[in-house]
Protein backbone atom coordinates (compact mmCIF):
# COMPACT_ATOMS: atom_id res chain seq x y z
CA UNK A 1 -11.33 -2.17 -1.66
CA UNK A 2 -14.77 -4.03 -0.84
CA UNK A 3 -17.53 -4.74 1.49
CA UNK A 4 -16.90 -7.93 0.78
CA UNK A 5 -13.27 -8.23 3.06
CA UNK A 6 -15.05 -6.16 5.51
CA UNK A 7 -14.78 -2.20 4.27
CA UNK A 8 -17.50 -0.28 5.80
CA UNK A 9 -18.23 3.86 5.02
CA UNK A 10 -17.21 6.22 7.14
CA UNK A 11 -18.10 9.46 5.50
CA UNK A 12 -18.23 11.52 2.54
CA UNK A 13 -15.64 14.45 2.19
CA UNK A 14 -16.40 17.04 -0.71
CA UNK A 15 -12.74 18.68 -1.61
CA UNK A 16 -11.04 20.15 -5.00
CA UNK A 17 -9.31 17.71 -7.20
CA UNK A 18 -7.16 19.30 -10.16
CA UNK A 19 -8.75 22.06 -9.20
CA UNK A 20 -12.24 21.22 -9.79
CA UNK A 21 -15.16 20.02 -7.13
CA UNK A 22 -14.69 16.44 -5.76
CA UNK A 23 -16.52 13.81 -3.47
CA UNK A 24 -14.44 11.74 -1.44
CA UNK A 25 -15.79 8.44 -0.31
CA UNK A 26 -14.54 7.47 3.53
CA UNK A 27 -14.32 3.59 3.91
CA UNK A 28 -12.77 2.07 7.13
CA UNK A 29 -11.29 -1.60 7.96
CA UNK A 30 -11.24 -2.51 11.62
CA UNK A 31 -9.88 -6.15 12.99
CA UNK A 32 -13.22 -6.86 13.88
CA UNK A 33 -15.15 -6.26 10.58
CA UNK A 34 -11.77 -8.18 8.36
CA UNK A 35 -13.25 -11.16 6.79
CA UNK A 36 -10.31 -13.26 6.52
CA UNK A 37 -10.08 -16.63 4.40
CA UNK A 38 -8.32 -19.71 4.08
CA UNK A 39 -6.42 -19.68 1.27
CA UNK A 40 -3.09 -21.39 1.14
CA UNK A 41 -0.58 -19.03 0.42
CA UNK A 42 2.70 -19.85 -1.88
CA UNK A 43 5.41 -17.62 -2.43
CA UNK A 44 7.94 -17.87 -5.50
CA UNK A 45 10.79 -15.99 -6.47
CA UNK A 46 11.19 -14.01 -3.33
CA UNK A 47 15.01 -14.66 -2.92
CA UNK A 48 15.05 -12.98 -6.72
CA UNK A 49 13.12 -10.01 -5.93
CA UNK A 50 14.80 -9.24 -2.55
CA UNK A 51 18.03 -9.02 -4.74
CA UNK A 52 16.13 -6.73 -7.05
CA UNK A 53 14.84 -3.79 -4.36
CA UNK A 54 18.13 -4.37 -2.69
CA UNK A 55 17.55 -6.58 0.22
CA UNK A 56 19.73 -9.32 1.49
CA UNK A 57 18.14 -12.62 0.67
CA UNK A 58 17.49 -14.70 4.01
């Protein structure tokens, strides 16, 4: 995750982790704050990899 796509914090949370003291860092991602760029997107192999998780190719 990054400020640069948009993430902004939204908190701190202290909690136990493995049962020792931890900080949780709170980040959220609205619509509005998304930075969203054009990149042409290509997609290979998908009929293959369907097959493979067990979905009908289409």
């Amino acid at each position: 995750m990054s400020k640069k796509v948009g993430y902004t914090e939204s908190g701190w949370q202290r909690m136990a982790r493995l049962g020792k003291p931890a900080t949780q860092r709170r980040l959220v991602l609205t619509a509005d704050s998304l930075v969203r760029y054009e990149h042409e997107l290509t997609i290979e192999g998908l009929p293959a990899f369907r097959q493979s998780i067990g979905l009908a190719s289409t």
